[in-house]
C-alpha atoms as a PDB file:
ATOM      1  CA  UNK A   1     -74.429 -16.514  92.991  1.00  0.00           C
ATOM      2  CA  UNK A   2     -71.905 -18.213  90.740  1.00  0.00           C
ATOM      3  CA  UNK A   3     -70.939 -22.035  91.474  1.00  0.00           C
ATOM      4  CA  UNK A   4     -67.255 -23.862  90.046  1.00  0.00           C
ATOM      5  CA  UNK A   5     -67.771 -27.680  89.403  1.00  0.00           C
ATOM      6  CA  UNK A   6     -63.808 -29.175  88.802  1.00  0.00           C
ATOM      7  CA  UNK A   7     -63.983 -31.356  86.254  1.00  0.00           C
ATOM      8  CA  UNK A   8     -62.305 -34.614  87.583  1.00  0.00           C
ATOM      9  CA  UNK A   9     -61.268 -36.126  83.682  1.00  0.00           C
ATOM     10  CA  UNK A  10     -58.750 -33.289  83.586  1.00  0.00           C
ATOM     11  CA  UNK A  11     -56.898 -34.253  87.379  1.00  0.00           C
ATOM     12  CA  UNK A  12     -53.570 -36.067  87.543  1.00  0.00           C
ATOM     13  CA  UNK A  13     -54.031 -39.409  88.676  1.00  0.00           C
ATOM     14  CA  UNK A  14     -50.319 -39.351  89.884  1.00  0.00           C
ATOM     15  CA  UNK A  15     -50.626 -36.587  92.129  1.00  0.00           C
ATOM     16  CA  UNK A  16     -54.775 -37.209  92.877  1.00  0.00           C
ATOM     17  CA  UNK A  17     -54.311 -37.443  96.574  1.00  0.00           C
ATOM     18  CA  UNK A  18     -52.590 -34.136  97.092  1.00  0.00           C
ATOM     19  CA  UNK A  19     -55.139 -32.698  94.141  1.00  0.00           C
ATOM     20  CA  UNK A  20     -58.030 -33.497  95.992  1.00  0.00           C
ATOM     21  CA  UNK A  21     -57.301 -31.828  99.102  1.00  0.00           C
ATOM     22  CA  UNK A  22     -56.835 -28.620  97.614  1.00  0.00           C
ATOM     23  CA  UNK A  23     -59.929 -28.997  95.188  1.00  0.00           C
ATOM     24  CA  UNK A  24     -62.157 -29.793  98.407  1.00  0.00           C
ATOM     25  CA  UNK A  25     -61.142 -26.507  99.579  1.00  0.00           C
ATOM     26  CA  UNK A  26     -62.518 -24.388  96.309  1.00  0.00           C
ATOM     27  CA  UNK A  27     -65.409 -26.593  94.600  1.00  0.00           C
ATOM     28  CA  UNK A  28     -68.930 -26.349  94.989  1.00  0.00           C
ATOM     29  CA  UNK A  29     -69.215 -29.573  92.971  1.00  0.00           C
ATOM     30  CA  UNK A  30     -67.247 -32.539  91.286  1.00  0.00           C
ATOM     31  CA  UNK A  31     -68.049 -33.193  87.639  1.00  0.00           C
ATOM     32  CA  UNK A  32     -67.142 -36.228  86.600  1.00  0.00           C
ATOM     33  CA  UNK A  33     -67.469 -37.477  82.913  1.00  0.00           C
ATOM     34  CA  UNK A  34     -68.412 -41.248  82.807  1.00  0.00           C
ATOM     35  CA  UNK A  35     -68.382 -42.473  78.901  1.00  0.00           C
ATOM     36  CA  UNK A  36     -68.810 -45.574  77.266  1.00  0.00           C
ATOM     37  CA  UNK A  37     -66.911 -45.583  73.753  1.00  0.00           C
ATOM     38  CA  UNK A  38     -70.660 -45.549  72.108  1.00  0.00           C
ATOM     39  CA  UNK A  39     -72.518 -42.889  73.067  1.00  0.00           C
ATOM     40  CA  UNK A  40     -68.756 -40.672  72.327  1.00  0.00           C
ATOM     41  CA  UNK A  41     -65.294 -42.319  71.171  1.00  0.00           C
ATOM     42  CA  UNK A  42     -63.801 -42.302  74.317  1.00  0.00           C
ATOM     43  CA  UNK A  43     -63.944 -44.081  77.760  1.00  0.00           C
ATOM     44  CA  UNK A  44     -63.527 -41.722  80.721  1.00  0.00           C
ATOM     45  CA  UNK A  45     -64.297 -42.250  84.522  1.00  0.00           C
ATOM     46  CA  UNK A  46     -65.746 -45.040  85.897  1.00  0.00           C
ATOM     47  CA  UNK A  47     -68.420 -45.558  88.453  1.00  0.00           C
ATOM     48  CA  UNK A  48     -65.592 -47.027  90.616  1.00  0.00           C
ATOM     49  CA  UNK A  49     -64.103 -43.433  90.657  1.00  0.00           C
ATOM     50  CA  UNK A  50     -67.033 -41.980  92.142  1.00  0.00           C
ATOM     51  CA  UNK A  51     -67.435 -44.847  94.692  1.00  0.00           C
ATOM     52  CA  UNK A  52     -64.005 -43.913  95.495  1.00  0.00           C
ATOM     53  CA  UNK A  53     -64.555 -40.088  95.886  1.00  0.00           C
ATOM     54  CA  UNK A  54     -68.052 -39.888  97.822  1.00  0.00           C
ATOM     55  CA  UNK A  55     -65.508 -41.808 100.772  1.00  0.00           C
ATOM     56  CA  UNK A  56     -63.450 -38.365 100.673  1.00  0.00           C
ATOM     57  CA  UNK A  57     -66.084 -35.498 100.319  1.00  0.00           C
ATOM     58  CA  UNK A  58     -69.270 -34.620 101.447  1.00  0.00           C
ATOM     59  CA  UNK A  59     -69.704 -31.786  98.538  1.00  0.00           C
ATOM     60  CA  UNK A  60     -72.211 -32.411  95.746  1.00  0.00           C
ATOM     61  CA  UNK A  61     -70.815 -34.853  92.996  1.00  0.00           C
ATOM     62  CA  UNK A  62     -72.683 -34.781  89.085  1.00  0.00           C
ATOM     63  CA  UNK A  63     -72.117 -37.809  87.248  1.00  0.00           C
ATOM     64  CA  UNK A  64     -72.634 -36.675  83.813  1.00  0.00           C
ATOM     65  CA  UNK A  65     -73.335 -39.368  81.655  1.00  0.00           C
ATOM     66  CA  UNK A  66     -72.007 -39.999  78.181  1.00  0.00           C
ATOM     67  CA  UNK A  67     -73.578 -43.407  77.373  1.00  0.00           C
ATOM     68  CA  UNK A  68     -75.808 -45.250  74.898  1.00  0.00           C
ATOM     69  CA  UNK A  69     -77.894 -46.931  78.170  1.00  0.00           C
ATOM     70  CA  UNK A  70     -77.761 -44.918  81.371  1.00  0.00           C
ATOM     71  CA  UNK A  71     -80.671 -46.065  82.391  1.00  0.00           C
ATOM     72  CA  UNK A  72     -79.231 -49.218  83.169  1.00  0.00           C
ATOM     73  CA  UNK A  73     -76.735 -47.619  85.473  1.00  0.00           C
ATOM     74  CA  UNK A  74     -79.331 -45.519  88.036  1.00  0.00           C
ATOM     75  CA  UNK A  75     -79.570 -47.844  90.739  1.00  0.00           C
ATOM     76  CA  UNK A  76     -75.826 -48.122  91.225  1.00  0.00           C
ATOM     77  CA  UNK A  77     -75.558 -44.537  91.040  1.00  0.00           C
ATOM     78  CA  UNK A  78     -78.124 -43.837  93.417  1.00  0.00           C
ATOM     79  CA  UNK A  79     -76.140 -46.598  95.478  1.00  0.00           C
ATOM     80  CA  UNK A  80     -73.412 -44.588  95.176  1.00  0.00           C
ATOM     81  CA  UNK A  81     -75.028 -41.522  96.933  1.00  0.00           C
ATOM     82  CA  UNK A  82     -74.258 -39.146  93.669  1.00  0.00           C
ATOM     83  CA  UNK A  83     -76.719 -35.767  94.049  1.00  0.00           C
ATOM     84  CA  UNK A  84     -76.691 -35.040  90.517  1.00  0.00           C
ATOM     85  CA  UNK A  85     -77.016 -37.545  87.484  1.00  0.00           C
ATOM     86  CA  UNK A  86     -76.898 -35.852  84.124  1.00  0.00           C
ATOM     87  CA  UNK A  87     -78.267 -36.576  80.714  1.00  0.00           C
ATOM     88  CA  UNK A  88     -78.178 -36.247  77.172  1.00  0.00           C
ATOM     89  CA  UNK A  89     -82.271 -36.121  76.287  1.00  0.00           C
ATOM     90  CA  UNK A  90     -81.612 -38.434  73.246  1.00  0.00           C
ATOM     91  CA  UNK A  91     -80.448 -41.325  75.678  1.00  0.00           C
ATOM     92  CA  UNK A  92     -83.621 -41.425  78.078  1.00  0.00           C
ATOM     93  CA  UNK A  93     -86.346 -40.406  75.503  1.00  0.00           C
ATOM     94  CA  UNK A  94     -87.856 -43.881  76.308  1.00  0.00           C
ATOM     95  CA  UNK A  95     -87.689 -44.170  80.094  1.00  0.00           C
ATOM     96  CA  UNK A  96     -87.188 -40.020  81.204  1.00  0.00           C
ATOM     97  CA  UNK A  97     -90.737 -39.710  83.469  1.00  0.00           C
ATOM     98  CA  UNK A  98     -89.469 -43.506  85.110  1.00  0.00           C
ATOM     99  CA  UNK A  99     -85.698 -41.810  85.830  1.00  0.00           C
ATOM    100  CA  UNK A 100     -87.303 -38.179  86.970  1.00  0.00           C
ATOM    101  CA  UNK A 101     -89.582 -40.351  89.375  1.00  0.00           C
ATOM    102  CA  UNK A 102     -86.784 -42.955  90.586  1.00  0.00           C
ATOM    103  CA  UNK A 103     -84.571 -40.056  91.123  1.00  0.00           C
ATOM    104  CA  UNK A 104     -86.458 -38.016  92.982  1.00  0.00           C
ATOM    105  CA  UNK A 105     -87.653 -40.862  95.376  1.00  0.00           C
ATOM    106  CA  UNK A 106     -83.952 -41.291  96.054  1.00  0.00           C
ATOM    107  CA  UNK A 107     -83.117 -37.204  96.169  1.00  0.00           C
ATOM    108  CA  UNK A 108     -81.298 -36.698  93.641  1.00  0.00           C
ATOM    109  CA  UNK A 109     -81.210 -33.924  91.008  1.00  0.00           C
ATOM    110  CA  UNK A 110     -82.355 -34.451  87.542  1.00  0.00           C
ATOM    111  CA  UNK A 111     -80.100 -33.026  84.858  1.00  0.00           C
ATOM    112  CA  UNK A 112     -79.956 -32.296  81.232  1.00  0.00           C
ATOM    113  CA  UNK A 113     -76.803 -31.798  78.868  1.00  0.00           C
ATOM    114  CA  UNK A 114     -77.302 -30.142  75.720  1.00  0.00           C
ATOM    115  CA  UNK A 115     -74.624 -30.366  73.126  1.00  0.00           C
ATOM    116  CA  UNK A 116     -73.616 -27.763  71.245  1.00  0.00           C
ATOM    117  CA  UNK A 117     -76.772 -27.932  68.246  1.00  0.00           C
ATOM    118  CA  UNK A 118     -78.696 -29.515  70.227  1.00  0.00           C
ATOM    119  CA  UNK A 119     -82.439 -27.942  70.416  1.00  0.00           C
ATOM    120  CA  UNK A 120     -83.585 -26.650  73.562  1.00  0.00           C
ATOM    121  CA  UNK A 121     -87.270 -27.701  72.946  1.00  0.00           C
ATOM    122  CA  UNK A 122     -85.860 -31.435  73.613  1.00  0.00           C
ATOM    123  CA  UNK A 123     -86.777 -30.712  77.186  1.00  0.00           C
ATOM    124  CA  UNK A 124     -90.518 -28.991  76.882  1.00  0.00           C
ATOM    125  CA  UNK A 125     -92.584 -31.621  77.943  1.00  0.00           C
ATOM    126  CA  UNK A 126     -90.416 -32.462  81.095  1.00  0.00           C
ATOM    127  CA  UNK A 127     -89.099 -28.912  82.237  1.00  0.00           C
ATOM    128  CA  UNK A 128     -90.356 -28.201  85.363  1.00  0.00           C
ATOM    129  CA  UNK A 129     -88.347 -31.346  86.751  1.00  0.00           C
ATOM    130  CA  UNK A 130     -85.138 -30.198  85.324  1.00  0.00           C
ATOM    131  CA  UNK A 131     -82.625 -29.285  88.036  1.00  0.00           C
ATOM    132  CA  UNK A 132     -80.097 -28.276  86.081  1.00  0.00           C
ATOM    133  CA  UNK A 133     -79.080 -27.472  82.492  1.00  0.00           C
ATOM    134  CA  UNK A 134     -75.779 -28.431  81.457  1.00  0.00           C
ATOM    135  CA  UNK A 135     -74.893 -26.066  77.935  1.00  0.00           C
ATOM    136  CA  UNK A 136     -71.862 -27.768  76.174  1.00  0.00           C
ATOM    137  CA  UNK A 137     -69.799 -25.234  74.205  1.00  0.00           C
ATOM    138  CA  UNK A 138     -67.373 -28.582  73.095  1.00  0.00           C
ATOM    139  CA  UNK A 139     -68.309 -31.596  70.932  1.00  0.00           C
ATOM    140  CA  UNK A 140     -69.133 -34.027  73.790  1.00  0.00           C
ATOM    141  CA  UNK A 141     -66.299 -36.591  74.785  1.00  0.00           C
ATOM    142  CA  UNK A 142     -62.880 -35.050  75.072  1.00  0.00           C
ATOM    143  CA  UNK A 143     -61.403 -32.175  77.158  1.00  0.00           C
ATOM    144  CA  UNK A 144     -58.967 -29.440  76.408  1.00  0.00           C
ATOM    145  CA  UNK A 145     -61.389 -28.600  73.121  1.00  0.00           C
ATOM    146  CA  UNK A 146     -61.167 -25.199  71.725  1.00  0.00           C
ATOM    147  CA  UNK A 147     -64.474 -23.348  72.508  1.00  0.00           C
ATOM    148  CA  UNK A 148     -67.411 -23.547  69.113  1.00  0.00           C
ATOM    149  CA  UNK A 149     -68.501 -19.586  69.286  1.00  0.00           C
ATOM    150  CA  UNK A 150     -71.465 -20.678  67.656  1.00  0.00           C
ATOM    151  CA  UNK A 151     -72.939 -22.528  70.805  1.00  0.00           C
ATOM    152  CA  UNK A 152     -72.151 -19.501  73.207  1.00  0.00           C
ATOM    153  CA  UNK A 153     -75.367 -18.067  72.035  1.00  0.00           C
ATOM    154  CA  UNK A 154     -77.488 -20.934  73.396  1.00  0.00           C
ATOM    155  CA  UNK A 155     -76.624 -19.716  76.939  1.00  0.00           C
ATOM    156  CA  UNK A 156     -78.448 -17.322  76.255  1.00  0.00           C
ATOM    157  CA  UNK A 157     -81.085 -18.741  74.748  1.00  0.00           C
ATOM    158  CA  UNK A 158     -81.357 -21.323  77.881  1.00  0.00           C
ATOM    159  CA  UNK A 159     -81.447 -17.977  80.395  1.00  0.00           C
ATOM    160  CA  UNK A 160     -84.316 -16.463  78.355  1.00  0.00           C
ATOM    161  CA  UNK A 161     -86.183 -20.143  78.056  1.00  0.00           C
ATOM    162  CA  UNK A 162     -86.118 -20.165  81.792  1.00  0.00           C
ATOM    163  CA  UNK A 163     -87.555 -16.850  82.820  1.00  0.00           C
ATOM    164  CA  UNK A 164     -90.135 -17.378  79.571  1.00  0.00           C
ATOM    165  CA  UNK A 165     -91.327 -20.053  81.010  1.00  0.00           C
ATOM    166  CA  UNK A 166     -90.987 -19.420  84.876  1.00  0.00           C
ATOM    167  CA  UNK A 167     -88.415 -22.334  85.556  1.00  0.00           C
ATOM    168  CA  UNK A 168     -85.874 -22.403  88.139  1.00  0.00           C
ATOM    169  CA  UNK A 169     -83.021 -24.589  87.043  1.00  0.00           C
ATOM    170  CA  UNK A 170     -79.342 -23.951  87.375  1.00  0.00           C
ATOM    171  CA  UNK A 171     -77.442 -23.122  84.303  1.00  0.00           C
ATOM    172  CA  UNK A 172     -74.189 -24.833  83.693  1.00  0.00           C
ATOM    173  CA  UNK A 173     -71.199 -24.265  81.413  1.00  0.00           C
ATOM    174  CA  UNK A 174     -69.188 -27.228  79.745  1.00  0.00           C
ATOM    175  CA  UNK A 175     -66.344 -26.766  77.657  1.00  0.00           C
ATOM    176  CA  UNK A 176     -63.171 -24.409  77.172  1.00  0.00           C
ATOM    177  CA  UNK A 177     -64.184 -22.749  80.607  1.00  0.00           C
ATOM    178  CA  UNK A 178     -60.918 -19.626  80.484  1.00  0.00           C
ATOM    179  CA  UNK A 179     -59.920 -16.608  81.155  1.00  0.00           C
ATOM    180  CA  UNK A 180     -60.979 -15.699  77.141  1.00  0.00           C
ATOM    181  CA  UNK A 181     -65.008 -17.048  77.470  1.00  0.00           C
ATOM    182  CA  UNK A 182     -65.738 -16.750  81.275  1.00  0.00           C
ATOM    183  CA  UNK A 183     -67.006 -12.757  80.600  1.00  0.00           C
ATOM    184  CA  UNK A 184     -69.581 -14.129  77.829  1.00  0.00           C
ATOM    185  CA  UNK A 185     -70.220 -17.234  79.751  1.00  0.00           C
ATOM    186  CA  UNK A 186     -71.173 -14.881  82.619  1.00  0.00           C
ATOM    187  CA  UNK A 187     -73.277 -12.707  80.910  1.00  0.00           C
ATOM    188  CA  UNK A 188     -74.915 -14.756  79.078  1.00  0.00           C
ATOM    189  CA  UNK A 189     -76.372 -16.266  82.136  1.00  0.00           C
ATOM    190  CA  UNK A 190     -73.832 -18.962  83.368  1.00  0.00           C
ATOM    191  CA  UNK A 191     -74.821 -20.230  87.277  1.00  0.00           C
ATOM    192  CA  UNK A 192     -71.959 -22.837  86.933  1.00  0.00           C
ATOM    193  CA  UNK A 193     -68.755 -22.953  85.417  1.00  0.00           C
ATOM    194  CA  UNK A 194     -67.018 -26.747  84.804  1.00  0.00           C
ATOM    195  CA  UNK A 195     -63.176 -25.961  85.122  1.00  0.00           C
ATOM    196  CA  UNK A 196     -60.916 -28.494  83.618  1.00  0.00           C
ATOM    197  CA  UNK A 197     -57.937 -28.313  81.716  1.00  0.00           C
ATOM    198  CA  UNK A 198     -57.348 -24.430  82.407  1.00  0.00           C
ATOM    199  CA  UNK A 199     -57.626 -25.317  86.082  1.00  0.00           C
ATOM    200  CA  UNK A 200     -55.180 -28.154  85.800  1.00  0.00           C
ATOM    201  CA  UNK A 201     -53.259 -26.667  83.022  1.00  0.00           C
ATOM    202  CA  UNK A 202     -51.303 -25.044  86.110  1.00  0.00           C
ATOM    203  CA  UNK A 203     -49.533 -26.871  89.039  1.00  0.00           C
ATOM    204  CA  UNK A 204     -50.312 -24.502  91.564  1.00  0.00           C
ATOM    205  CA  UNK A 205     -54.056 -25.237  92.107  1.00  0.00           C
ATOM    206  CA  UNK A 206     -54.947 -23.450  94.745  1.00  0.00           C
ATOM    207  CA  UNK A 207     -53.621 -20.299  93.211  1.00  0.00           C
ATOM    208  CA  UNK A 208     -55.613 -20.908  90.164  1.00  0.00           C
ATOM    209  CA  UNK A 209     -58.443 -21.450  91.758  1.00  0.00           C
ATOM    210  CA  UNK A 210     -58.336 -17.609  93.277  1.00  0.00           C
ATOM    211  CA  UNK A 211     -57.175 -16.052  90.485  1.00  0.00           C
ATOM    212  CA  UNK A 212     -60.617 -18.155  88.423  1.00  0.00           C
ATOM    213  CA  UNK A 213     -62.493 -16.731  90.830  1.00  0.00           C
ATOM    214  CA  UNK A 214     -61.139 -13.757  91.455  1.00  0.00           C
ATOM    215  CA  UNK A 215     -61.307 -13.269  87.461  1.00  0.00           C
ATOM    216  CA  UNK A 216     -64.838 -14.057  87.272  1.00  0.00           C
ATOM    217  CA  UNK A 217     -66.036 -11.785  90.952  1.00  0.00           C
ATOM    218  CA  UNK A 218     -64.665  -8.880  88.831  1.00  0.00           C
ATOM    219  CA  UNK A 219     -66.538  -9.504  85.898  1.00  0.00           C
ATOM    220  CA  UNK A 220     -69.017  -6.349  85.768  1.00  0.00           C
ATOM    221  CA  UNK A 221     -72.875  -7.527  84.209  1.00  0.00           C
END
């Protein structure tokens, strides 16, 4: 089964109201990109945004977090009632068997973001608690990127590290999600696909949601 997280960096903030209705209709999650101007040049959404949001759905929100110290950050989160919290491995080297613990306790997923040359043994000696696998095809910080066809491959690679080693984590696709990567993302083992800017690219949402998904049903393995 195939999953669509929307990507809420890429919404318009003008029309968010109206947007959210129709994305609570179609999304199996809400990703949303929380950055610190450190850890990435850029400041995205805040933990406000998500207090916010959890008032207005009851569907699975991933805070994916693109900071120096988001450690510091878990127990608001958890306030928050988030059921994923995502991580780059280089940012919780020091505390990651405290955060799988704390987040568990709490029920919450534990998940991992690899950029695009990032090495997949970063997450050996803690795999089995990995929920998800986040796979980013885009330098980490900005949407609307075009797509680095060298990362692709490490879809792939995650697919074939999971069955290897008997895992059962989701496998997640961030970055230049379209209608020109979602066969390869598919078959190279994609669970979840992040839309952002080609969802939003059109004002019609709800129609691009079912022709996305439409797209990607017809999509032969």
């Amino acid at each position: 089964m195939k999953y669509f997280a929307t990507s809420m960096m890429c919404v318009d903030y003008f029309d968010l109201a109206n947007q959210i209705k129709i994305i609570e209709k179609h999304t199996d999650y809400y990703h949303i990109d929380i950055m610190d101007a450190h850890f990435v040049p850029n400041l995205a959404l805040s933990f406000d945004f998500i207090k916010q949001l959890r008032k207005h759905t009851t569907k699975p929100i991933d805070a994916h977090l693109m900071m120096t110290n988001p450690v510091d950050y878990l127990d608001l989160l958890i306030e928050m009632k988030v059921d994923f919290i995502s991580f780059h491995p280089q940012t919780i080297e020091k505390n990651v068997f405290q955060i799988i613990n704390k987040l568990k306790a709490n029920n919450i997923k534990f998940g991992i973001v690899l950029s695009p040359f990032a090495d997949i043994e970063a997450i050996k000696y803690y795999q089995e608690h990995v929920d998800k696998v986040t796979v980013m095809t885009v330098e980490p910080g900005f949407a609307g990127q075009s797509v680095i066809k060298e990362a692709i491959g490490k879809i792939k690679q995650v697919k074939d590290y999971r069955s290897l080693n008997q895992l059962n984590f989701l496998i997640e696709v961030d970055g230049s999600n379209n209608f020109s990567t979602f066969s390869d993302y598919y078959k190279f083992g994609a669970d979840i696909f992040i839309l952002g800017s080609t969802l939003f690219k059109e004002k019609d949402l709800d129609k691009q949601y079912q022709k996305i998904k439409e797209f990607i049903g017809n999509i032969n393995d």
